[in-house]
Protein backbone atom coordinates (compact mmCIF):
# COMPACT_ATOMS: atom_id res chain seq x y z
CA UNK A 1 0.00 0.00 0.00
CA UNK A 2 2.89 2.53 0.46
CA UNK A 3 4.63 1.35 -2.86
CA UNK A 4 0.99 2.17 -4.52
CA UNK A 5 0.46 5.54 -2.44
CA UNK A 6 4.32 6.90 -3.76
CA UNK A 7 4.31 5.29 -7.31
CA UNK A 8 0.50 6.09 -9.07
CA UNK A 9 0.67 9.78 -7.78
CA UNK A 10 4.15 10.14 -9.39
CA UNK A 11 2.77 8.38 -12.28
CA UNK A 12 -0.29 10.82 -12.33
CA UNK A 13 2.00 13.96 -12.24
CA UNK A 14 4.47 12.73 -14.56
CA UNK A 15 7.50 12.24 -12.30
CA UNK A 16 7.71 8.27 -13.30
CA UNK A 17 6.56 7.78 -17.09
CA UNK A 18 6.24 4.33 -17.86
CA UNK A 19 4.13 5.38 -21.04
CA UNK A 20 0.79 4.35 -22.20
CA UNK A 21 1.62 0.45 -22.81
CA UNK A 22 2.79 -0.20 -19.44
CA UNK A 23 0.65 2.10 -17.66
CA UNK A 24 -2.34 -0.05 -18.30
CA UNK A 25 -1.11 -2.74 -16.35
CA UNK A 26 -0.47 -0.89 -13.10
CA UNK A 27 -3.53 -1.56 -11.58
CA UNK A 28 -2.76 -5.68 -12.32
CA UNK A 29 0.73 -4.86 -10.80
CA UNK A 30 0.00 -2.67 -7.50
CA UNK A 31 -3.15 -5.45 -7.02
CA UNK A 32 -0.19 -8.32 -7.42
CA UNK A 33 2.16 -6.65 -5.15
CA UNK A 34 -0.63 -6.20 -2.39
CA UNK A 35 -1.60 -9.82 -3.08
CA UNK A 36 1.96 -11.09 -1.94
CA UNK A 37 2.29 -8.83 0.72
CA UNK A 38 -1.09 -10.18 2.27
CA UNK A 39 0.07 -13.40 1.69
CA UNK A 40 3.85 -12.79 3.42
CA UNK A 41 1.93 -11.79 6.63
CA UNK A 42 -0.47 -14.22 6.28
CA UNK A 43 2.45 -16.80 6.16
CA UNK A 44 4.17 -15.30 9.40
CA UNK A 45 1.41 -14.90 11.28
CA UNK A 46 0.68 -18.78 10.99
CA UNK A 47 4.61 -19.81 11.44
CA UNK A 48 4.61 -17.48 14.76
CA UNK A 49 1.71 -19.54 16.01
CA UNK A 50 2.99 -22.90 15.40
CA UNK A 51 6.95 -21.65 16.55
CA UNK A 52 4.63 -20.18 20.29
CA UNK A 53 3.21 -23.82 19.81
CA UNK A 54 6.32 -25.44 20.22
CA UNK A 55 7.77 -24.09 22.53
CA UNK A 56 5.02 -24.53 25.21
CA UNK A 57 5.44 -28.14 24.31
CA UNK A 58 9.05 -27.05 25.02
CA UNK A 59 8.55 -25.88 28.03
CA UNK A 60 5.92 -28.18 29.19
CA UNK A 61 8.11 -30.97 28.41
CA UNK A 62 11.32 -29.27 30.13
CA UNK A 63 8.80 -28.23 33.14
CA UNK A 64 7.06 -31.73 33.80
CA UNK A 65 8.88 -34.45 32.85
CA UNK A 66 12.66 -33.92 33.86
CA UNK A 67 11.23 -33.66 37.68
CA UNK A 68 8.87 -36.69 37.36
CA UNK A 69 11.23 -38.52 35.56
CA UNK A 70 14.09 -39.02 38.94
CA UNK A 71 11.03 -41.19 40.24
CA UNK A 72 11.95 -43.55 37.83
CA UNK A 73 14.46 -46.55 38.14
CA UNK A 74 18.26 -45.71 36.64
CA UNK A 75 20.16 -48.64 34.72
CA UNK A 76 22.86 -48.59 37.01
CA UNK A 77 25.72 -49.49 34.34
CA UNK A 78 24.54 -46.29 32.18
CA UNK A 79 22.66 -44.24 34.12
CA UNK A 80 19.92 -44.34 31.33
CA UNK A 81 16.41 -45.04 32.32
CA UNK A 82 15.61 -48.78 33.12
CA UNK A 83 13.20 -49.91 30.32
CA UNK A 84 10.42 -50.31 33.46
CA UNK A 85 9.73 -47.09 33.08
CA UNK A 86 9.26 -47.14 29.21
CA UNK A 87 5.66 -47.62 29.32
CA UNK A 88 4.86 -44.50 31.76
CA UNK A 89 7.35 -42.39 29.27
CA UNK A 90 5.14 -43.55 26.13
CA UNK A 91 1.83 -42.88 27.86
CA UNK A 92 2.87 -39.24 28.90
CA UNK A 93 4.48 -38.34 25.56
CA UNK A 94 1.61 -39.45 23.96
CA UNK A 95 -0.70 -37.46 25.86
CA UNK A 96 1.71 -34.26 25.46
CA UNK A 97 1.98 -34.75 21.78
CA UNK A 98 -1.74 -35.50 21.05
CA UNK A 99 -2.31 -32.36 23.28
CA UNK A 100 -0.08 -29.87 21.27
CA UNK A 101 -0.68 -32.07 18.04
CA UNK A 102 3.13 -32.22 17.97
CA UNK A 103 5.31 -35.79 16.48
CA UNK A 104 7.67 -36.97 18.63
CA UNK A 105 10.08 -39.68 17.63
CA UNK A 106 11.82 -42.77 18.83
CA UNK A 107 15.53 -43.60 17.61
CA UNK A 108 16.12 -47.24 18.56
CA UNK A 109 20.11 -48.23 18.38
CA UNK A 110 22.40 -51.01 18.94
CA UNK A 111 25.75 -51.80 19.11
CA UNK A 112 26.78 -53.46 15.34
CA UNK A 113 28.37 -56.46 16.15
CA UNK A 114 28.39 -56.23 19.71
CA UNK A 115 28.58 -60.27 20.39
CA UNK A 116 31.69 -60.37 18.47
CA UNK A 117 32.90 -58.27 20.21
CA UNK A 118 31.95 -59.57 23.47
CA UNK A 119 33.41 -62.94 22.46
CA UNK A 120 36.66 -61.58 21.26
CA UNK A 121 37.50 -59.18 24.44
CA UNK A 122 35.79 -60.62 27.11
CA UNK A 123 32.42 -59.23 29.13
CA UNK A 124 34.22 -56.86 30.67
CA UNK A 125 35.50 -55.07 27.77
CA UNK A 126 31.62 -55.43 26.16
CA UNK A 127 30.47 -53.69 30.01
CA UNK A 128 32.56 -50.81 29.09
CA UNK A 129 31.56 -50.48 25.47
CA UNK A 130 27.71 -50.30 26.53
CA UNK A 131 28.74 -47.91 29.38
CA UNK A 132 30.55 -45.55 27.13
CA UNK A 133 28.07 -45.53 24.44
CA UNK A 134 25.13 -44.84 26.90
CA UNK A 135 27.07 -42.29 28.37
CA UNK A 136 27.45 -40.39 24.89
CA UNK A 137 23.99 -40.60 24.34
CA UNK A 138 23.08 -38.89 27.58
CA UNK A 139 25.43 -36.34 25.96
CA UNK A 140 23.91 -35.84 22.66
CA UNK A 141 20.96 -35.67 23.52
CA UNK A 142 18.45 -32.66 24.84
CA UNK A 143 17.24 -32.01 28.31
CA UNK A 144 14.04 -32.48 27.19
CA UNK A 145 14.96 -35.83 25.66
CA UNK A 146 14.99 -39.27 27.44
CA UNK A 147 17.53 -42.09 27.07
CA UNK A 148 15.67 -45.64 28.12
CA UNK A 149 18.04 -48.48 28.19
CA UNK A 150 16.31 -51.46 26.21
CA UNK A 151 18.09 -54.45 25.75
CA UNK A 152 21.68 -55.46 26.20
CA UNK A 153 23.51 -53.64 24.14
CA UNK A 154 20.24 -51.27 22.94
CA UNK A 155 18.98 -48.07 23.99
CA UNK A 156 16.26 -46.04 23.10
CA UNK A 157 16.41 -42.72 22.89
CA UNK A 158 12.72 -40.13 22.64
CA UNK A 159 12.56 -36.92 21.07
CA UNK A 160 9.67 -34.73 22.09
CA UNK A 161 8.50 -32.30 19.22
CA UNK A 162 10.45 -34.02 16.44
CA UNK A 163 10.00 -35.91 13.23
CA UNK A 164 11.97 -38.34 11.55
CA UNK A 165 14.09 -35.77 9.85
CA UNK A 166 15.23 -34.44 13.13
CA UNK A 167 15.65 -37.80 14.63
CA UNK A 168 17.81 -38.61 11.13
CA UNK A 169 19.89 -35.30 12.16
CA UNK A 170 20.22 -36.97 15.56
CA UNK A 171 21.58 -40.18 14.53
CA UNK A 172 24.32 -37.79 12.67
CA UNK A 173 25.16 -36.23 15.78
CA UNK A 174 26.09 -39.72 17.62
CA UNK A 175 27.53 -40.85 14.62
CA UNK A 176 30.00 -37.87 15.14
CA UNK A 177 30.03 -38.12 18.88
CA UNK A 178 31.44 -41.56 18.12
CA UNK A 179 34.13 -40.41 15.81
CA UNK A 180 35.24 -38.20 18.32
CA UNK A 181 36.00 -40.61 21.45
CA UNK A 182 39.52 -42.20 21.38
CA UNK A 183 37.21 -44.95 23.27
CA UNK A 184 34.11 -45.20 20.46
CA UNK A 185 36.26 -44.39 16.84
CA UNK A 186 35.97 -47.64 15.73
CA UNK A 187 32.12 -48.35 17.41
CA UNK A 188 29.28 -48.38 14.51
CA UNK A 189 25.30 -48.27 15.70
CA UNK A 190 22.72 -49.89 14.00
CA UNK A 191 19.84 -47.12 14.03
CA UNK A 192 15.91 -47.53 13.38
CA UNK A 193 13.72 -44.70 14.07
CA UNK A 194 9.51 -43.72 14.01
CA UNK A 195 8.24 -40.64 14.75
CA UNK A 196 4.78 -40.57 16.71
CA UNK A 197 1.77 -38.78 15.14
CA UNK A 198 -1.00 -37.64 17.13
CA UNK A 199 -3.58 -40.20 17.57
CA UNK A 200 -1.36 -43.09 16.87
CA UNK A 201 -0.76 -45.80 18.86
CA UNK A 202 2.91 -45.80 20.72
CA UNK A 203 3.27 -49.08 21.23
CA UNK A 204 2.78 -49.93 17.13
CA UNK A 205 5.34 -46.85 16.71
CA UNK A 206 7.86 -48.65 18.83
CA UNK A 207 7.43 -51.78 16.83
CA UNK A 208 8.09 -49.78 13.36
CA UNK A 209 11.24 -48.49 14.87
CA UNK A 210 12.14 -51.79 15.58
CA UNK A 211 10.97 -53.11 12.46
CA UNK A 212 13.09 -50.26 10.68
CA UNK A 213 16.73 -50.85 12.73
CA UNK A 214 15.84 -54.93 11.58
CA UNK A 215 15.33 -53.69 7.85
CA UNK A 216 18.63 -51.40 8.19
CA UNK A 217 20.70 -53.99 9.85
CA UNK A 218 19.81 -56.34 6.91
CA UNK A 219 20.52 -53.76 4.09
CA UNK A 220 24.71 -53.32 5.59
C-alpha cells in the first residue's frame, strides 16, 4: 500500500513515465504486489503460532517431565532409564503430543556387532563399550529428551517435538560423537527410528522403529 500511495501519484503527475503500454497494467501490478504482501503476513502470522506452539510443548516438556522422571528406576551401568519405566514415558508423551498435536520420535540403536565383540574381548570389555556408548547418548541428547536403556547392548532414545528428519539429524550427531571418542572411533550403531503422530498408537510406533533398525541392519 505505500509502494501504490508513492508510485501512481508520481505516475499521475508525470515524475515516473512508464508510457501508455505499461501504464495499463499498473492496476494488475500494485493489485499483485498487495496480493503477496497479504500473503507474506499471512504466512508469518501462521509460522509465529505454530513456533509459540512449540515451545510450550518445550517448556511443558522441560517443566514436567525432567522432575517426574528421577522417580523412575536408573540402569545402574549407564545411568539411562531402566526400560520399566518405558511404558509410563510412552503414555505421557503421547498425551503431550496429542495435546499440542506435535510428532515426537523414537531412535532405537544397537551396538553393530556387539557379540563379536563380546566374544573376542571378554564381558568386561563389552560392560565398558555399553557404558561408554550410553554415556554419549546422555550427551547428545536434549534435556528435554529421554535415554531408556532397552536391551543389552540397545537403547532407546525419545525426542519430544520431532520428526523423523530431526531424529535422522540426531543419529548424525552420535555418529559424530562416536568419531570423536579415542574410546568409540571404531564403534558403529545400527539405528531404526519412528516418529509418533497424534492419535497413533505408541506401542505400534515402537514396533516400526524396531521393524526399521531390523530392515537397516539387513541392508549393511
Amino acid at each position: 500500500m505505500g509502494f501504490a500511495m508513492l508510485f501512481v501519484p508520481a505516475l499521475k503527475v508525470g515524475i515516473i513515465d512508464l508510457g501508455a503500454r505499461y501504464r495499463d497494467y499498473m492496476p494488475q501490478l500494485v493489485l499483485g504486489l498487495i496480493t503477496l504482501v497479504l500473503l507474506a503476513s499471512v504466512y508469518i502470522v501462521i509460522k509465529q503460532r505454530e513456533l509459540n506452539e512449540m515451545r510450550r510443548l518445550l517448556i511443558s516438556t522441560y517443566a514436567e517431565f525432567p522432575l517426574g522422571r528421577e522417580a523412575y528406576a536408573r540402569d545402574s551401568m549407564t545411568g539411562a532409564l531402566d526400560r520399566r519405566a518405558l511404558p509410563d514415558i510412552l503414555e505421557l508423551e503421547a498425551a503431550r503430543a496429542n495435546r499440542y498435536r506435535a510428532p515426537f520420535c523414537l531412535v532405537l540403536s544397537d551396538i553393530r556387532g556387539f557379540r563379536e565383540i563380546n566374544t573376542q574381548s571378554g564381558n568386561l570389555a563389552g560392560d565398558l563399550l555399553i557404558k561408554e556408548v550410553g554415556k554419549t547418548l546422555q550427551l547428545v541428547v536434549r534435556k528435554t529428551d529421554v535415554v531408556v536403556r532397552y536391551g543389552p547392548d540397545e537403547f532407546l532414545c525419545l525426542l519430544p517435538a520431532t520428526g523423523c528428519e530431526g531424529g535422522a539429524h540426531f543419529t548424525r550427531r552420535v555418529a559424530k560423537a562416536l568419531e570423536g571418542s579415542a574410546q568409540l572411533r571404531s564403534v558403529a550403531l545400527d539405528f531404526g527410528m519412528a516418529a509418533y503422530q497424534p492419535g497413533l498408537d505408541a506401542d505400534a510406533v515402537l514396533a516400526e522403529a524396531e521393524r526399521d533398525m531390523e530392515r537397516k541392519r539387513a541392508a549393511t
